[in-house]
N, C-alpha and C. Protein backbone atom coordinates (compact mmCIF):
# COMPACT_ATOMS: atom_id res chain seq x y z
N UNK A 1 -15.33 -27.72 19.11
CA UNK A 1 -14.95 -27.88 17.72
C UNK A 1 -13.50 -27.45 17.55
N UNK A 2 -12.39 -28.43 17.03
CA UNK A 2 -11.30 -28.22 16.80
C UNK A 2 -10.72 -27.29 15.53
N UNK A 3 -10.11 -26.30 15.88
CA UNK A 3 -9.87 -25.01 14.77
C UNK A 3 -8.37 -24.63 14.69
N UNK A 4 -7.85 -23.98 13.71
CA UNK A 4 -6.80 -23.52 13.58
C UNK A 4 -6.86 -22.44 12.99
N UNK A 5 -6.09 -21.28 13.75
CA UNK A 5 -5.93 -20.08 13.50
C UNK A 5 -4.83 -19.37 13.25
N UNK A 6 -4.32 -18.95 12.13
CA UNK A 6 -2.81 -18.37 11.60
C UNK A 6 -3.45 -16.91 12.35
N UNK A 7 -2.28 -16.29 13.42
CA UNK A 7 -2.26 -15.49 13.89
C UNK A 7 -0.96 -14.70 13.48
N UNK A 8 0.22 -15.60 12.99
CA UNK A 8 1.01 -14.86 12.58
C UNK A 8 1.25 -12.99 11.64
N UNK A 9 0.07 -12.79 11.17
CA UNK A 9 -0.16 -11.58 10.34
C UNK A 9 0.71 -11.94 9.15
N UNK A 10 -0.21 -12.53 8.59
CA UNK A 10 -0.07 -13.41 6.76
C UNK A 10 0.96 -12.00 6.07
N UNK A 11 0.54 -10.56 5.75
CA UNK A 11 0.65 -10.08 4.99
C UNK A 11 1.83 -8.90 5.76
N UNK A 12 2.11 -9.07 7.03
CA UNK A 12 2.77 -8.32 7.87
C UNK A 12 2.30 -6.77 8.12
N UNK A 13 1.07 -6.50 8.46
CA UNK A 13 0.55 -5.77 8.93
C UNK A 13 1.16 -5.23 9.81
N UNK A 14 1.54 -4.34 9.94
CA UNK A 14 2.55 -4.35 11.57
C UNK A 14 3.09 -2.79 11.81
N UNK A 15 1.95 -1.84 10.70
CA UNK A 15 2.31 0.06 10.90
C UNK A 15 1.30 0.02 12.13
N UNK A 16 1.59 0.84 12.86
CA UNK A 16 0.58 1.32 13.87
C UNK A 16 -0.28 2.30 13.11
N UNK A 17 -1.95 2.51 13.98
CA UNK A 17 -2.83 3.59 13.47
C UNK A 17 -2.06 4.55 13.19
N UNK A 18 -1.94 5.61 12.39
CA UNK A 18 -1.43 7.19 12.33
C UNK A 18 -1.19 7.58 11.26
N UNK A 19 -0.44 8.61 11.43
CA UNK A 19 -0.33 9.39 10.01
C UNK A 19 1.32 9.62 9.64
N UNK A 20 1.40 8.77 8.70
CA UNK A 20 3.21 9.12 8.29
C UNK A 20 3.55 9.55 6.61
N UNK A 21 5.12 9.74 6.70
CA UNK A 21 5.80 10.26 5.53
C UNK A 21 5.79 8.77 5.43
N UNK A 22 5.84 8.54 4.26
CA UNK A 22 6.35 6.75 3.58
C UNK A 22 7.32 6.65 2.57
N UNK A 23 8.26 6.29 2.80
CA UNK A 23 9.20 5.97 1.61
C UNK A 23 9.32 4.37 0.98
N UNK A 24 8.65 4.29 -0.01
CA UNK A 24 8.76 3.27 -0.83
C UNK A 24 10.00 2.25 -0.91
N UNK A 25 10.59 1.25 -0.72
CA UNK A 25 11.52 0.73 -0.49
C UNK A 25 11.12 -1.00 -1.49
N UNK A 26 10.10 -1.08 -1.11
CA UNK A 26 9.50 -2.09 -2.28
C UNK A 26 8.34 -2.06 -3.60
N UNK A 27 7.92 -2.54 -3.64
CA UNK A 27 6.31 -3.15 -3.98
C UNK A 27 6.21 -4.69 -5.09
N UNK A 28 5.56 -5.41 -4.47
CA UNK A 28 5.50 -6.51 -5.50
C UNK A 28 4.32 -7.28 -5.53
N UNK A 29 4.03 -7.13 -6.80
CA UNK A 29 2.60 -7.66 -7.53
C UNK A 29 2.59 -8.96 -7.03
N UNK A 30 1.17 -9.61 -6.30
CA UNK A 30 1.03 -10.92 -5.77
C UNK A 30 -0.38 -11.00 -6.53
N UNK A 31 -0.77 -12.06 -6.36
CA UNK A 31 -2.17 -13.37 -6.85
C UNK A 31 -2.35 -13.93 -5.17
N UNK A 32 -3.71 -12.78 -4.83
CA UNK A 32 -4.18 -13.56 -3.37
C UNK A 32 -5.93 -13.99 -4.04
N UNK A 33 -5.85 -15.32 -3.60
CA UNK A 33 -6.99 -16.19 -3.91
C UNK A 33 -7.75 -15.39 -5.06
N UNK A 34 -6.77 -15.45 -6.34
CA UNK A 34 -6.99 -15.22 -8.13
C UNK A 34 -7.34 -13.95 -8.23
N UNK A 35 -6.50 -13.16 -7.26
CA UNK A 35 -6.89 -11.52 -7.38
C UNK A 35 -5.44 -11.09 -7.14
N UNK A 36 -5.22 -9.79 -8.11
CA UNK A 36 -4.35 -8.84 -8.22
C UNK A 36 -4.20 -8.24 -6.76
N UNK A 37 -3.13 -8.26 -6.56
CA UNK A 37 -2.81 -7.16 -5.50
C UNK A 37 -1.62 -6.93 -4.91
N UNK A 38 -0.99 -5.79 -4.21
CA UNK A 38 0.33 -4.97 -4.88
C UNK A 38 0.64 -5.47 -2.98
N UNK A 39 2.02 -5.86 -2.44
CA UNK A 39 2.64 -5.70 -1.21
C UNK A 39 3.60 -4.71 -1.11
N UNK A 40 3.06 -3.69 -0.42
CA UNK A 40 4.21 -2.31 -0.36
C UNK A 40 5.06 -2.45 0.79
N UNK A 41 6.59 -2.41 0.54
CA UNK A 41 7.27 -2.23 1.79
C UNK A 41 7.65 -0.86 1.70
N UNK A 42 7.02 -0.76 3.39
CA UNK A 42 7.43 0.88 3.56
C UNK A 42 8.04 1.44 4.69
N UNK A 43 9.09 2.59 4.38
CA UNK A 43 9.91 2.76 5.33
C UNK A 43 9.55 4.40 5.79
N UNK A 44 9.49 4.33 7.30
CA UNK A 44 8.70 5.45 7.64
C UNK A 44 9.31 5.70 9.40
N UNK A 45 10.02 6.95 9.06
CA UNK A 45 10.79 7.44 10.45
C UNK A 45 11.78 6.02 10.45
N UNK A 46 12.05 5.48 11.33
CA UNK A 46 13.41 4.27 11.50
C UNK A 46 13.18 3.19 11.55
N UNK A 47 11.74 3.01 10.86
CA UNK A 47 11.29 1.57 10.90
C UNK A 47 10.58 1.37 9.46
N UNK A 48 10.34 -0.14 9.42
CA UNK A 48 9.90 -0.81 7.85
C UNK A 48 8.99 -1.75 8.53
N UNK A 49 7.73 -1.32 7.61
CA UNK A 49 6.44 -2.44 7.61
C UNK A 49 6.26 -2.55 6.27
N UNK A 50 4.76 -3.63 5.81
CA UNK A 50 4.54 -4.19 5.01
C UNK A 50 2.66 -3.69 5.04
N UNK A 51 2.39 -3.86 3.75
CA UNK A 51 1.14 -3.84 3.75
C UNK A 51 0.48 -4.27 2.37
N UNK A 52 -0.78 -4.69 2.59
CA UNK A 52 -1.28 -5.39 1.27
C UNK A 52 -2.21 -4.65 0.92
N UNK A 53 -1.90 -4.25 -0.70
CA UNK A 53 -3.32 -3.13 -0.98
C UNK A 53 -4.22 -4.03 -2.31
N UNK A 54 -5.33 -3.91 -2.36
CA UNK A 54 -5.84 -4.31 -3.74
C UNK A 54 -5.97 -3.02 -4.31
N UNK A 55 -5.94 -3.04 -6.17
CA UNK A 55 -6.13 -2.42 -7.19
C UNK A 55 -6.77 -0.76 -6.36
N UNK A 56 -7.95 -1.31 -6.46
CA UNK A 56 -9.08 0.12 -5.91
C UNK A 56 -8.72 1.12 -4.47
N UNK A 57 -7.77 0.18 -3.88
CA UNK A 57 -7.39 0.89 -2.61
C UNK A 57 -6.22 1.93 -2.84
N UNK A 58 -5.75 1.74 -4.22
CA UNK A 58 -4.30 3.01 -4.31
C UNK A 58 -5.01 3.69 -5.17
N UNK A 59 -5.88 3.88 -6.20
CA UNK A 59 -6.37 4.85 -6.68
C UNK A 59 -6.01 6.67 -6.68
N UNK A 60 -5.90 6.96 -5.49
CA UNK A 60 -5.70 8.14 -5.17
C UNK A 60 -4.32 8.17 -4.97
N UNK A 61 -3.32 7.24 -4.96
CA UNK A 61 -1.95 7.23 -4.39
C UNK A 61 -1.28 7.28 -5.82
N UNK A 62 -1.64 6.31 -6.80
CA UNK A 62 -1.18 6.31 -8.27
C UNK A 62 -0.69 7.92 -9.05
N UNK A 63 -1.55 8.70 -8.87
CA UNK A 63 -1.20 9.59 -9.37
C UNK A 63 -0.34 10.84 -8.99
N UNK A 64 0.00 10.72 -7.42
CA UNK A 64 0.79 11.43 -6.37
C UNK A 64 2.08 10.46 -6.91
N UNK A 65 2.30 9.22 -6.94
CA UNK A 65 3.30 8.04 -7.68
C UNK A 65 4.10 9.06 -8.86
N UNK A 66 3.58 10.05 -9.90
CA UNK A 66 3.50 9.91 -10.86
C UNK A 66 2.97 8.68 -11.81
N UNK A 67 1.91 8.01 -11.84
CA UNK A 67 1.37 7.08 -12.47
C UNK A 67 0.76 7.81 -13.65
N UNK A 68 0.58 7.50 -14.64
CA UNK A 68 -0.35 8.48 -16.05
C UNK A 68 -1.45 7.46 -16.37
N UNK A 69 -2.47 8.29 -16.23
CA UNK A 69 -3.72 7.84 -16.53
C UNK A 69 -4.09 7.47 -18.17
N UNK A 70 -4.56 6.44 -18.50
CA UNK A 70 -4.23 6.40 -20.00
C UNK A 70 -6.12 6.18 -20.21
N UNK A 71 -6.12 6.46 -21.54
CA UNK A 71 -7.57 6.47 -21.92
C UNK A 71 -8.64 6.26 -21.69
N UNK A 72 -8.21 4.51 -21.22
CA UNK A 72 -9.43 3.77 -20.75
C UNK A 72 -9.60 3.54 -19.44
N UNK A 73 -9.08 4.44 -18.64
CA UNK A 73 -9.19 5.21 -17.59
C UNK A 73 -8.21 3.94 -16.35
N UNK A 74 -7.08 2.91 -17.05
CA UNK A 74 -6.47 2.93 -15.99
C UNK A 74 -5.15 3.27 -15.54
N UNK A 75 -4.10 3.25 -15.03
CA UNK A 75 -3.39 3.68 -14.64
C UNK A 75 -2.02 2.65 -15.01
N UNK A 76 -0.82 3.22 -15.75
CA UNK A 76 -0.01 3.17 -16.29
C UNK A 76 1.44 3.48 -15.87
N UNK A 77 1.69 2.22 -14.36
CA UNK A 77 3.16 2.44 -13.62
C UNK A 77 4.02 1.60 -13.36
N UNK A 78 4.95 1.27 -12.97
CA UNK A 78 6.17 0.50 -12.96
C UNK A 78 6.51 0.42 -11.56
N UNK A 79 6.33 -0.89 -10.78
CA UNK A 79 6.54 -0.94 -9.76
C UNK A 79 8.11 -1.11 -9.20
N UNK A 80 8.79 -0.67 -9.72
CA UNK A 80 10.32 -0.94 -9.92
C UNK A 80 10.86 0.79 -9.88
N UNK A 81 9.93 1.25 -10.67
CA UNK A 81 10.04 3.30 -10.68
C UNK A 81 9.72 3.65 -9.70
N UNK A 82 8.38 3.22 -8.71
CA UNK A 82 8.49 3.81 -7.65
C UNK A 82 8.89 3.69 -6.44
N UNK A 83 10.52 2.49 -6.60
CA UNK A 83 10.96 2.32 -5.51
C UNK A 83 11.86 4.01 -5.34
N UNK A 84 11.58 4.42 -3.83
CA UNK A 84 12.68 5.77 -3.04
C UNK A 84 11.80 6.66 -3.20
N UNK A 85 10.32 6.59 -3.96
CA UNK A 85 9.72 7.84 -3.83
C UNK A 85 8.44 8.03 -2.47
N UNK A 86 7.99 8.97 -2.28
CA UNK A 86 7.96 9.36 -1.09
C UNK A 86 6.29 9.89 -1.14
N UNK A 87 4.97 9.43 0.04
CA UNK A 87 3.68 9.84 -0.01
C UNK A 87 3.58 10.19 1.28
N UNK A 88 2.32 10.50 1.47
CA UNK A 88 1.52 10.45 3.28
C UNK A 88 0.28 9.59 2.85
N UNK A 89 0.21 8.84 4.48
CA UNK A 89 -1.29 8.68 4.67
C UNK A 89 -1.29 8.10 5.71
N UNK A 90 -2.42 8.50 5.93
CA UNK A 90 -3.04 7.37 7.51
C UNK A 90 -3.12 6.22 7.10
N UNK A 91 -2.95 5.17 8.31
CA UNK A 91 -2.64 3.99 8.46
C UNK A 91 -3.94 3.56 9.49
N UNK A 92 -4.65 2.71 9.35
CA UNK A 92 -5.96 2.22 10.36
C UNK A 92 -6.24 0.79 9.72
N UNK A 93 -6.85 -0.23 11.32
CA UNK A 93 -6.62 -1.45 11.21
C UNK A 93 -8.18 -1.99 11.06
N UNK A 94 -8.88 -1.38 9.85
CA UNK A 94 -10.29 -1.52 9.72
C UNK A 94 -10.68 -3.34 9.99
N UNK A 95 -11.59 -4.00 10.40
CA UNK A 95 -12.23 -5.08 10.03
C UNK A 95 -13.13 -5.45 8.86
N UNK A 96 -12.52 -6.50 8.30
CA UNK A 96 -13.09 -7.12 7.11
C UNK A 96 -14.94 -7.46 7.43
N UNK A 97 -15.38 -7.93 6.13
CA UNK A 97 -16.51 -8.51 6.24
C UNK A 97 -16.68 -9.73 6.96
N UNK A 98 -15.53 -10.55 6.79
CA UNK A 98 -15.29 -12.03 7.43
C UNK A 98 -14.73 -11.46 8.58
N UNK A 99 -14.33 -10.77 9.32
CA UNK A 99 -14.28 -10.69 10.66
C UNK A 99 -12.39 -10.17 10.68
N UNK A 100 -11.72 -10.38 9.81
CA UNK A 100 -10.18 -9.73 9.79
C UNK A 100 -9.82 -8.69 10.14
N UNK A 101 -9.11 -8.75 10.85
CA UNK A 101 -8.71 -6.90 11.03
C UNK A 101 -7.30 -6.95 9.56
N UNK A 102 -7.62 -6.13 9.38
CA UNK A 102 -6.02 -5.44 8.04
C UNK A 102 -5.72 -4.28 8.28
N UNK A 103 -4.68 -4.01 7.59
CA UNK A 103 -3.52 -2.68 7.41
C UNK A 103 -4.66 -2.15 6.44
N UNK A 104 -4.60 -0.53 6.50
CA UNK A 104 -5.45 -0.07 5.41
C UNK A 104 -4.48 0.74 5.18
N UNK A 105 -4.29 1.48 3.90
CA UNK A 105 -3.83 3.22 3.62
C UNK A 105 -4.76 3.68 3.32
N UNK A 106 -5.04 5.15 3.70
CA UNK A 106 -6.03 5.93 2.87
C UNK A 106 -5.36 7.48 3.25
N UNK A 107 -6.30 8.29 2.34
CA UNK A 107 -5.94 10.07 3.06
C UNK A 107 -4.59 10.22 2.28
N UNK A 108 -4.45 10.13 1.26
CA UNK A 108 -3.49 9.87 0.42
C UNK A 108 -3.04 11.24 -0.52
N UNK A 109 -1.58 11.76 0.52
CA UNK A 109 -1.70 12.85 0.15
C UNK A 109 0.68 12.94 -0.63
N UNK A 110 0.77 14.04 -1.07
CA UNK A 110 2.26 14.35 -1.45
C UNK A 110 2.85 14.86 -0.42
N UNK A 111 4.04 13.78 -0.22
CA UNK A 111 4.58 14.27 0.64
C UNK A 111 5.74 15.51 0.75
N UNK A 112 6.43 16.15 1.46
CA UNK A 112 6.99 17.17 1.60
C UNK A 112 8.42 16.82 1.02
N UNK A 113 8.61 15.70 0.97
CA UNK A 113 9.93 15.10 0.22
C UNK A 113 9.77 14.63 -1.19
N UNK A 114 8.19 14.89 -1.62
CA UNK A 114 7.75 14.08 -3.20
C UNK A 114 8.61 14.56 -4.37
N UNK A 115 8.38 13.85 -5.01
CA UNK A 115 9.32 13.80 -6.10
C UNK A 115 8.07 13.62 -6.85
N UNK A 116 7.77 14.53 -8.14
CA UNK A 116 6.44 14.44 -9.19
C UNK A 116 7.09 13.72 -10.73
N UNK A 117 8.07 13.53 -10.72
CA UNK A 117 8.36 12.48 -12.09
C UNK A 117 7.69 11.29 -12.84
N UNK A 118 7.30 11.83 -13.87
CA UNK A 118 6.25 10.61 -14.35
C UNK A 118 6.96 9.63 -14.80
N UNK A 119 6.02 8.44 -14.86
CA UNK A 119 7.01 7.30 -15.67
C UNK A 119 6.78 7.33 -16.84
């Protein structure tokens, strides 16, 4: 059966497993197949990768961001404010349900260079 397979790494996956300082250098809101979701470029020790997070996966990162939680419990930030500011987390190349391996963040902690300024 004749198939085609994009191996290129669509979303540029390309941090190794581990645990780093991250400095924010991008982020920009995309529409992947009619879903929200944020592409962070991040710069970490002398190199820059990319990674694709949906909504529920930064949860814990938003508020280390300075993000402000507003009433109806979601989160209230400017992806333009948190370019130069600075997190930790592990990086691991979990497999999807459909069989994908992806970039994950999690373990989402302030980094030693953070900056706590709200927007």
């Amino acid at each position: 059966m004749r198939e085609e397979t994009d191996v290129s790494g669509m979303f540029n996956d390309d941090i190794p497993d581990g645990t780093y300082d991250f400095e924010i250098a991008k982020v920009v809101r995309k529409e992947v197949q009619g879903k929200k979701a944020y592409e962070w470029t991040l710069e970490y020790g002398s190199q820059v990768g990319k990674v694709l997070t949906w909504p529920n996966q930064i949860a814990a990162l938003l508020p280390i961001l300075g993000a402000v939680k507003q009433p109806d419990g979601k989160y209230s930030w400017d992806t333009d404010l948190v370019e130069g500011k600075t997190f930790k987390a592990t990086v691991t190349h979990p497999t999807t349900k459909k069989g994908k391996v992806v970039c994950a963040l999690g373990d989402f902690k302030a980094s030693e260079k953070a900056e706590s300024t709200p927007f």
